[in-house]
C-alpha atoms as a PDB file:
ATOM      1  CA  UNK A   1      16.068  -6.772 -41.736  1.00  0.00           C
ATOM      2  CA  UNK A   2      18.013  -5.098 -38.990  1.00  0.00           C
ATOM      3  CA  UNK A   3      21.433  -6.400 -37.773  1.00  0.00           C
ATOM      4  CA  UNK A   4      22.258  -5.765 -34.244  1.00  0.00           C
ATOM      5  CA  UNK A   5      24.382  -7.387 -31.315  1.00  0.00           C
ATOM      6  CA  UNK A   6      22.179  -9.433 -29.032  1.00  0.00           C
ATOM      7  CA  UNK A   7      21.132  -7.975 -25.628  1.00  0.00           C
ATOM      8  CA  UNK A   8      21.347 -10.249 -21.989  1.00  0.00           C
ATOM      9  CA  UNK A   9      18.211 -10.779 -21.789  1.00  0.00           C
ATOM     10  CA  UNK A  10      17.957 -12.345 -18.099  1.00  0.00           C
ATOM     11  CA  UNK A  11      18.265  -8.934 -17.200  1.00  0.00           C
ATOM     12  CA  UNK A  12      15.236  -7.838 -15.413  1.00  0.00           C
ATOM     13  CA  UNK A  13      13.928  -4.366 -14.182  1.00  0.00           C
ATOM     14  CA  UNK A  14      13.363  -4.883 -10.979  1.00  0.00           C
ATOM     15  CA  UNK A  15      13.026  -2.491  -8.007  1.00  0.00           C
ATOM     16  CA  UNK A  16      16.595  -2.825  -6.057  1.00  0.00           C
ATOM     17  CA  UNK A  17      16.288  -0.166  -3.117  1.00  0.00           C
ATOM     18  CA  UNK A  18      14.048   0.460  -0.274  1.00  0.00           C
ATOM     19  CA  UNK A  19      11.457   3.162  -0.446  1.00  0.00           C
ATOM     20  CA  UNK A  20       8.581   5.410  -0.752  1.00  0.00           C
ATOM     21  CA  UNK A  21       7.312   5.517  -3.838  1.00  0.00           C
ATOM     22  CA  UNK A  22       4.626   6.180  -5.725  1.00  0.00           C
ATOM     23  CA  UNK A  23       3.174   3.076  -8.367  1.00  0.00           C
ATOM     24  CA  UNK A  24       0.784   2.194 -10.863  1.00  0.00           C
ATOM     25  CA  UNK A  25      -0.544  -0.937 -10.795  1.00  0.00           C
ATOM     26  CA  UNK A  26       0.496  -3.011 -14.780  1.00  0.00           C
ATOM     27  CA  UNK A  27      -1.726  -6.173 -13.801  1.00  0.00           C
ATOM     28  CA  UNK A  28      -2.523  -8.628 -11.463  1.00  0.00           C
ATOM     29  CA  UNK A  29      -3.046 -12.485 -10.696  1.00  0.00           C
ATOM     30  CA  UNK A  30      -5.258 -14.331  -8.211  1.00  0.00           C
ATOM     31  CA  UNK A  31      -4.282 -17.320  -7.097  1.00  0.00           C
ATOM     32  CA  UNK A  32      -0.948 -17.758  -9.124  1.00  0.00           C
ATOM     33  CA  UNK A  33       1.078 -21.236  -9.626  1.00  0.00           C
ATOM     34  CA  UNK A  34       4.433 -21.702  -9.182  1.00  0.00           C
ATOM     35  CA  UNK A  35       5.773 -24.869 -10.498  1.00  0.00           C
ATOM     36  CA  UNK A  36       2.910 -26.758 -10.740  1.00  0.00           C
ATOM     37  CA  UNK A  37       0.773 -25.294  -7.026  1.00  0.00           C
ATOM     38  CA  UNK A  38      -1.174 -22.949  -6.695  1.00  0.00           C
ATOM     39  CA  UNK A  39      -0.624 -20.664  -4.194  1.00  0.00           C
ATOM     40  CA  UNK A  40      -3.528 -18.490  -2.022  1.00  0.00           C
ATOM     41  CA  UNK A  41      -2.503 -14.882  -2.871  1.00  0.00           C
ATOM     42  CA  UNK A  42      -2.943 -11.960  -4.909  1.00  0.00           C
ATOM     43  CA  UNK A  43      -0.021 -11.027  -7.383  1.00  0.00           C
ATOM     44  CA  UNK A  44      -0.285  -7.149  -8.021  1.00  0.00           C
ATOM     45  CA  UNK A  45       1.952  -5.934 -10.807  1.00  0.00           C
ATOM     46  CA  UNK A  46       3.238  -2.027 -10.101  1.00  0.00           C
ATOM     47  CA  UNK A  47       5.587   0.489 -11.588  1.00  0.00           C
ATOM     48  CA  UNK A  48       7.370   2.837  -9.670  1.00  0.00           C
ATOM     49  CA  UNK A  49       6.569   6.633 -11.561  1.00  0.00           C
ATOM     50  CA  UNK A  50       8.477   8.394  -9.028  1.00  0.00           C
ATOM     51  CA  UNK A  51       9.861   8.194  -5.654  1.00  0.00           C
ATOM     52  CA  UNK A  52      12.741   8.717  -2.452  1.00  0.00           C
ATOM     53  CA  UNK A  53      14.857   6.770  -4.880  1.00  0.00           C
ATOM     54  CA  UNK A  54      14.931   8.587  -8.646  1.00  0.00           C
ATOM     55  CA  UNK A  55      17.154   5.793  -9.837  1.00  0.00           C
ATOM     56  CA  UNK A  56      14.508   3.256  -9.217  1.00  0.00           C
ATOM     57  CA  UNK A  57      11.974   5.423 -11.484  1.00  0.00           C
ATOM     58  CA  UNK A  58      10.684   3.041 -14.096  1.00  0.00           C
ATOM     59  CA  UNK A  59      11.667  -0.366 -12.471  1.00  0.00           C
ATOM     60  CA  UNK A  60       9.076  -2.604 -11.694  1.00  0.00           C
ATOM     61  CA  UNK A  61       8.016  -5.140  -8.578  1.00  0.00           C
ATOM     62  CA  UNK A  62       5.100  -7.638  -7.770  1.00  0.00           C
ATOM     63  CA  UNK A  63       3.213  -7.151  -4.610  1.00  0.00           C
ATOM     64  CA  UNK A  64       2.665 -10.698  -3.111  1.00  0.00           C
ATOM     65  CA  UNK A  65      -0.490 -10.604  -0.673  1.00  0.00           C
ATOM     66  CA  UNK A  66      -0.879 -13.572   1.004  1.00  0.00           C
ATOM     67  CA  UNK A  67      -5.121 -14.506   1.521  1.00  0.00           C
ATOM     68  CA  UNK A  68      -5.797 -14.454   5.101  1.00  0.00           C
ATOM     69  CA  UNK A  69      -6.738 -17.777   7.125  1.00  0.00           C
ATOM     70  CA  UNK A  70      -8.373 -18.438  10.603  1.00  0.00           C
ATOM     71  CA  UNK A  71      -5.000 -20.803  10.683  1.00  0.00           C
ATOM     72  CA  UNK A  72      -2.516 -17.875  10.985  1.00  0.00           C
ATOM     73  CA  UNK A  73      -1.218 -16.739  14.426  1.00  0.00           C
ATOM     74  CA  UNK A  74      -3.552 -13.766  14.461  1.00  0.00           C
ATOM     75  CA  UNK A  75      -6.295 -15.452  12.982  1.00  0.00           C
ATOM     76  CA  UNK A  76      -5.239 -13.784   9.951  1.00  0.00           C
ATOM     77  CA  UNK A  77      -6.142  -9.874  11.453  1.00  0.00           C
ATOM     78  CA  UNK A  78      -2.444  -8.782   9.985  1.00  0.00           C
ATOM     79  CA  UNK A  79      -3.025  -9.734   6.593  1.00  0.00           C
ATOM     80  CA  UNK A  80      -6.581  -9.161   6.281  1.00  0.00           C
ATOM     81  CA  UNK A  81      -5.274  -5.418   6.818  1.00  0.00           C
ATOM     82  CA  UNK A  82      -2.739  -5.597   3.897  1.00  0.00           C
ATOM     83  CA  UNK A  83      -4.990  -6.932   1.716  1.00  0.00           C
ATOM     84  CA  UNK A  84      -7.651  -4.327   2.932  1.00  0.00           C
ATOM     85  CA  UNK A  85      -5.141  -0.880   2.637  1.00  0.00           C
ATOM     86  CA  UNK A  86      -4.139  -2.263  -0.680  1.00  0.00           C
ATOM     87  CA  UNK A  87      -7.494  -2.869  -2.372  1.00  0.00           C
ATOM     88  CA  UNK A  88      -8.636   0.701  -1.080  1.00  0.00           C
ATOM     89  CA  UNK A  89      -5.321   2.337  -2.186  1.00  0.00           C
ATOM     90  CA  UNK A  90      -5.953   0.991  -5.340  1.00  0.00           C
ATOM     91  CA  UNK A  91      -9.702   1.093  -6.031  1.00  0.00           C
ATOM     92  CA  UNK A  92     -10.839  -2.358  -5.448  1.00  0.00           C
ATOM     93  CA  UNK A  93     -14.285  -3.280  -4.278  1.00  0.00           C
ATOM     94  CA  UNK A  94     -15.592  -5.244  -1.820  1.00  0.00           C
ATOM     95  CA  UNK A  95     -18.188  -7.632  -2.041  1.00  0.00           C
ATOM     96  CA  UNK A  96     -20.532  -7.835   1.299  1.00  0.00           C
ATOM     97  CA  UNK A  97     -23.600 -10.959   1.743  1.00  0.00           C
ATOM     98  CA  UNK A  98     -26.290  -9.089   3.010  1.00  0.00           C
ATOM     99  CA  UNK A  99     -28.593 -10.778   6.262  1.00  0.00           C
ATOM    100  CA  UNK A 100     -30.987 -11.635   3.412  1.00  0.00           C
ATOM    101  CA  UNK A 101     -28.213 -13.082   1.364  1.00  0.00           C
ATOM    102  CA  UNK A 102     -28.058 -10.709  -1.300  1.00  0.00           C
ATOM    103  CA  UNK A 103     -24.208  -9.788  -2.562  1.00  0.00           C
ATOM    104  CA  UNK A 104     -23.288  -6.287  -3.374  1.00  0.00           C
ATOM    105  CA  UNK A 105     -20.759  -4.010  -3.528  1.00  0.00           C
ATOM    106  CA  UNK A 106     -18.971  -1.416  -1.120  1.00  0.00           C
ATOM    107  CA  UNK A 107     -16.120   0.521  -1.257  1.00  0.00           C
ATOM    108  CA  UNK A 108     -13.697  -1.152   1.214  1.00  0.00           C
ATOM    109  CA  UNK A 109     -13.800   1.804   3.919  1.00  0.00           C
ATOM    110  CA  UNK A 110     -18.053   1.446   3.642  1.00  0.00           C
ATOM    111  CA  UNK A 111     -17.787  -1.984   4.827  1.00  0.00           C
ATOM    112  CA  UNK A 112     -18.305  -2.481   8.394  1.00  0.00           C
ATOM    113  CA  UNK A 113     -15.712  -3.741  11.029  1.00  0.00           C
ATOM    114  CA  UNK A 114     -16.231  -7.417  11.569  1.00  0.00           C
ATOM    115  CA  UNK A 115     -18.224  -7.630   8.786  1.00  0.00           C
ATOM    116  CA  UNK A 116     -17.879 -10.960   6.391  1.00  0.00           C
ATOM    117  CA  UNK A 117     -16.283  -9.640   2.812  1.00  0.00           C
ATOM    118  CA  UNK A 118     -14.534 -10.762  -0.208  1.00  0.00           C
ATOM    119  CA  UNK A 119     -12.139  -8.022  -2.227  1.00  0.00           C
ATOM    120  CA  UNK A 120     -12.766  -8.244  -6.027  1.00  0.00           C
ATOM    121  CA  UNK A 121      -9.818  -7.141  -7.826  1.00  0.00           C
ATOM    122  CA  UNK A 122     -10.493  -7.610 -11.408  1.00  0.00           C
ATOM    123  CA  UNK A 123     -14.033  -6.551 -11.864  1.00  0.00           C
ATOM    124  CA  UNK A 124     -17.239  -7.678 -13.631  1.00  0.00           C
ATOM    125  CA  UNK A 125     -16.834  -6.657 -16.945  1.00  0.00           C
ATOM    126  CA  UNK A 126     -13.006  -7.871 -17.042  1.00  0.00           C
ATOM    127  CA  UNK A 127     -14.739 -11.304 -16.137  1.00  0.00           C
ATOM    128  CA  UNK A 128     -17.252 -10.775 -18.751  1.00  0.00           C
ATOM    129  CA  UNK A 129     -14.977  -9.595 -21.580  1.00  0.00           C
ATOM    130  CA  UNK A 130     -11.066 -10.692 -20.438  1.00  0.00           C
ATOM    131  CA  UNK A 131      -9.571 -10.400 -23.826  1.00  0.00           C
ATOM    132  CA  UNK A 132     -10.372  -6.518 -23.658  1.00  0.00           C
ATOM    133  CA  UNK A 133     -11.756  -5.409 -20.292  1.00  0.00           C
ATOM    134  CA  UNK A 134      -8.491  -4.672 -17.678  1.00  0.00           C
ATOM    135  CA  UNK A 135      -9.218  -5.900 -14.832  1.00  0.00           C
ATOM    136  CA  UNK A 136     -10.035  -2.337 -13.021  1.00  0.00           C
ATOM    137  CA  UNK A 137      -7.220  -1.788 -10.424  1.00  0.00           C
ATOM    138  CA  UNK A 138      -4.309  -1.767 -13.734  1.00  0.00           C
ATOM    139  CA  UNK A 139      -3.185   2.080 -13.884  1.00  0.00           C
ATOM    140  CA  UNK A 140      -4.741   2.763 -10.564  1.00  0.00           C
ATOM    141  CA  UNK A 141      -1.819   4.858  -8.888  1.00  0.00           C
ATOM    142  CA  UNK A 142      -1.182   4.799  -5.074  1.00  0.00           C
ATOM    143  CA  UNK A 143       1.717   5.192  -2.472  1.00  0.00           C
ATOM    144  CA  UNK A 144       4.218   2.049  -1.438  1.00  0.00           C
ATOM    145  CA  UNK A 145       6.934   1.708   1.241  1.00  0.00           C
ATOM    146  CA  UNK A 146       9.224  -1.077   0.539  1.00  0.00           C
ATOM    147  CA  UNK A 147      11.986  -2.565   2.933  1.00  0.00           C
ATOM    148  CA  UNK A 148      15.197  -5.025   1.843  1.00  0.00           C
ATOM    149  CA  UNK A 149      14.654  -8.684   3.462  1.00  0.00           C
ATOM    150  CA  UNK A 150      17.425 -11.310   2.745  1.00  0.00           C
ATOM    151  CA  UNK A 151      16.355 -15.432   2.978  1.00  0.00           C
ATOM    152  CA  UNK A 152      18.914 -17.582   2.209  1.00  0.00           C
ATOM    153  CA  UNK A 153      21.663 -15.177   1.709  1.00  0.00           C
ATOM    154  CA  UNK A 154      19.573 -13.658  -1.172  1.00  0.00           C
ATOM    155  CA  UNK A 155      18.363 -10.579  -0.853  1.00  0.00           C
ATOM    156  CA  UNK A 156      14.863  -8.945  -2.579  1.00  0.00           C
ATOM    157  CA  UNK A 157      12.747  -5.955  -1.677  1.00  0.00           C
ATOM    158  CA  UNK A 158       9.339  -6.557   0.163  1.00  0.00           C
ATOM    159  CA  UNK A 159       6.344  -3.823   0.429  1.00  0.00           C
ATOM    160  CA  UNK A 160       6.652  -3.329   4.133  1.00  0.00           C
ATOM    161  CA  UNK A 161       3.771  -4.888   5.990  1.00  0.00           C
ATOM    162  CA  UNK A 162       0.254  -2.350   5.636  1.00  0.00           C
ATOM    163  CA  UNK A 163       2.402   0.614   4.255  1.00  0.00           C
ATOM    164  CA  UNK A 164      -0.003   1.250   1.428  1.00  0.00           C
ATOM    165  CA  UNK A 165      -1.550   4.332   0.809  1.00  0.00           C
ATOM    166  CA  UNK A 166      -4.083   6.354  -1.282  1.00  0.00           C
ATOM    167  CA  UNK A 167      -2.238   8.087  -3.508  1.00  0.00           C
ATOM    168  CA  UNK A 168      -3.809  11.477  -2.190  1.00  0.00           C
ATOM    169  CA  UNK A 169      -3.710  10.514   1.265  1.00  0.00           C
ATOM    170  CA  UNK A 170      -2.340  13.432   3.374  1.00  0.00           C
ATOM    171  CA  UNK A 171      -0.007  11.065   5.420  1.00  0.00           C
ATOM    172  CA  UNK A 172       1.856  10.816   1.972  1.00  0.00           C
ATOM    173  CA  UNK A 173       1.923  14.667   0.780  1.00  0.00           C
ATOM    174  CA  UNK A 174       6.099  14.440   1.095  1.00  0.00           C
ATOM    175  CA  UNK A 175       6.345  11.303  -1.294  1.00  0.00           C
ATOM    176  CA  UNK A 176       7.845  12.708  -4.463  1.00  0.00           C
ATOM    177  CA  UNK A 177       5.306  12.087  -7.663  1.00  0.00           C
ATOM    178  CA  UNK A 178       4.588  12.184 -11.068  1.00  0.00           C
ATOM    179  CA  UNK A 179       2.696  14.890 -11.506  1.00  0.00           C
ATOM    180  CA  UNK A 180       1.912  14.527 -14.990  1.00  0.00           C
ATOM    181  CA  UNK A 181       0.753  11.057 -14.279  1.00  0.00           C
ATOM    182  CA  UNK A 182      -1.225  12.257 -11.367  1.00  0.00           C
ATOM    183  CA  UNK A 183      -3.020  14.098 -14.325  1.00  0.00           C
ATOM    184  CA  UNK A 184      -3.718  11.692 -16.674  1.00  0.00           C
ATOM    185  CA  UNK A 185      -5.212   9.495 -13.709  1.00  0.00           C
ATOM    186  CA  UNK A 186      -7.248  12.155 -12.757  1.00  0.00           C
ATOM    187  CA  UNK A 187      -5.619  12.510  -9.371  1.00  0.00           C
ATOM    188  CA  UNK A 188      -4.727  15.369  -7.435  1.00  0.00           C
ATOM    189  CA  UNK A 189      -1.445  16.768  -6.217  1.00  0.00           C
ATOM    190  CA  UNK A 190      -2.372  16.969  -2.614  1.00  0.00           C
ATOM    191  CA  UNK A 191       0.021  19.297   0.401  1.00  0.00           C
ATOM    192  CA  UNK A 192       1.098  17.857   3.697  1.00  0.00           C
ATOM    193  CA  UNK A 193      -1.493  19.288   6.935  1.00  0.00           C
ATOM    194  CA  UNK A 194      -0.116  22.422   8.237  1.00  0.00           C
ATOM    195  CA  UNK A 195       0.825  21.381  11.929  1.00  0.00           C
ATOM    196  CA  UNK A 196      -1.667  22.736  15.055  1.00  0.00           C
ATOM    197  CA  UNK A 197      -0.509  25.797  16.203  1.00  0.00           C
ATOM    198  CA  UNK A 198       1.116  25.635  19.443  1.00  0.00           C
ATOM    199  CA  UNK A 199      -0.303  27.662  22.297  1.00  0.00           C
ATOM    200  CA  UNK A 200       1.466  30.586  23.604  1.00  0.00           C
ATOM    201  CA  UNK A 201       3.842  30.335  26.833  1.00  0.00           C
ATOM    202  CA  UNK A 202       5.027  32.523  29.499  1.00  0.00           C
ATOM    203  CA  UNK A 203       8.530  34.197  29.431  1.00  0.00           C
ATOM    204  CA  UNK A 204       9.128  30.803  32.228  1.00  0.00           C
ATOM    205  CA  UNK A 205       8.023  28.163  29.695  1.00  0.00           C
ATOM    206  CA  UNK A 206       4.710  27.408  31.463  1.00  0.00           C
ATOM    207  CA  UNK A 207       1.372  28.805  30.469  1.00  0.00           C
ATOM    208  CA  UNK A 208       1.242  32.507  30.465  1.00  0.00           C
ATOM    209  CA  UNK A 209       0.639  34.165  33.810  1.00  0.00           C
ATOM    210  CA  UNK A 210       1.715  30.958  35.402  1.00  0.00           C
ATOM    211  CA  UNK A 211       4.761  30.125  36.607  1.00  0.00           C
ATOM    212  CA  UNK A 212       6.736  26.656  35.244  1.00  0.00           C
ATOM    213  CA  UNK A 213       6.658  23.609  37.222  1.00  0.00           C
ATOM    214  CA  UNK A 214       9.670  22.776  38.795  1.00  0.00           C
ATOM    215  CA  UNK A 215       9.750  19.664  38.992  1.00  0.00           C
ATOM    216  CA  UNK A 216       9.868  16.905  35.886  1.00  0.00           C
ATOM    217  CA  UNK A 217       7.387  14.509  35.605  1.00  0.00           C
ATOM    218  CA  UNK A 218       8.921  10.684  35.263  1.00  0.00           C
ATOM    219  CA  UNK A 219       9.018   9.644  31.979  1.00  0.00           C
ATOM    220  CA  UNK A 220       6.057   7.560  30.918  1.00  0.00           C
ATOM    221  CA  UNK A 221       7.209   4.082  29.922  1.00  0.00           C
ATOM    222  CA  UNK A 222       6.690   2.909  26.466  1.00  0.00           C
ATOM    223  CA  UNK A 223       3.794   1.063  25.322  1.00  0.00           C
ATOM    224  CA  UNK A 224       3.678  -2.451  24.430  1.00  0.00           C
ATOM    225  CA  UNK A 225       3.149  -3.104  21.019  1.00  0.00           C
ATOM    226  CA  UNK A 226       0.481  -4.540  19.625  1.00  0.00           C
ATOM    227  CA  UNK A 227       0.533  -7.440  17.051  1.00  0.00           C
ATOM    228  CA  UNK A 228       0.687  -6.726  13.876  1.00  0.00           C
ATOM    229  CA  UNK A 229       1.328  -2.991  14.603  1.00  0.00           C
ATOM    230  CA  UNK A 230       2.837  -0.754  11.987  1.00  0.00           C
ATOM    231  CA  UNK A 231       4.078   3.123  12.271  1.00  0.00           C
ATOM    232  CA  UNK A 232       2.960   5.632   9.508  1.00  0.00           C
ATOM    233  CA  UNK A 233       5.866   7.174   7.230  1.00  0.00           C
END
């Protein structure tokens, strides 16, 4: 048998710094308990395969995605949105009652606004077989922004709000990645939109054979925003 000293082992991987990065998803819960009640989320399992932060490479974090309820200020709008960018990021279906009521499945950008649906996240045959059928979002890849939130003077990082992404979504072409993982998932390594080209001007600034305006226009006041709003990275 092999001697060795004993390791700490409290010590836990987990994600530390705020980020872009880009995940794979090592399993997930529905409905988890913690001491004794059970709570109405989704507990998604990801590791970080690359990223903003190259220390964090390899460390782990679980996505906590709170169900939505008519009970929430919004109605539950804001986290029906999560839960929506997440599941398509990551390959989940959704389960629509037809008028006649029939249930099948759509992808999750198929479905309809307004529309009545349920998000299945582990899958038929993972149901069927559990001991050895995944459910079928583990080692789907996609894109996560994360932001540091302190409660209680302790400090933990949070994926921030509906920053979830596809992991060949455009909007994310600057997030580094594992390309060689990219690979094996059968993804591809996608570029960032080349910017509109910008019309020509006159030697004056203004439209050529026009001359510039000279006077400014007042500055247009900023918008309101809207509840549960998020910007794009």
């Amino acid at each position: 048998m092999a001697a060795f000293k004993k390791p700490n082992t409290d010590v836990k991987n987990y994600l530390e710094k705020p980020g872009q990065y880009h995940c794979a998803v090592t399993h997930i819960e529905e409905n988890p308990i913690y001491e004794g009640v059970m709570k109405d989320q989704v507990n998604i399992g990801v590791v970080v395969l690359a990223g903003t932060e190259p220390s964090q490479v390899r460390r782990e974090m679980t996505l906590k995605l709170s169900n939505p309820n008519e009970g929430n200020k919004d109605g539950g709008e804001f986290l029906a949105r999560v839960q929506c960018r997440a599941a398509a990021a990551m390959g989940a279906m959704a389960i629509i009652t037809n008028p006649d009521g029939s249930r099948v499945y759509s992808k999750i950008e198929d479905v309809p606004d307004d529309a009545e649906m349920e998000i299945d996240w582990v899958g038929n045959a993972h149901r069927d077989d559990p001991q050895n059928v995944s459910p079928w979002v583990v080692g789907k890849q996609f894109i996560l922004k994360t932001k540091e939130e302190e409660y209680q003077g302790r400090k933990s990082i949070k994926h921030d709000g509906a920053h979830i992404y596809f992991v060949e979504n455009t909007k994310v072409a600057s997030v580094p990645k594992d390309a060689a993982a990219l690979k094996q998932g059968g993804y591809k390594l996608v570029s960032a939109q080349p910017a509109a080209p910008v019309a020509p001007t006159g030697a004056a600034g203004g439209p050529k054979g026009k001359p510039a305006a000279t006077t400014k226009a007042p500055a247009p006041k900023p918008a309101a925003a809207a509840a549960g709003a998020y910007d794009d990275l």
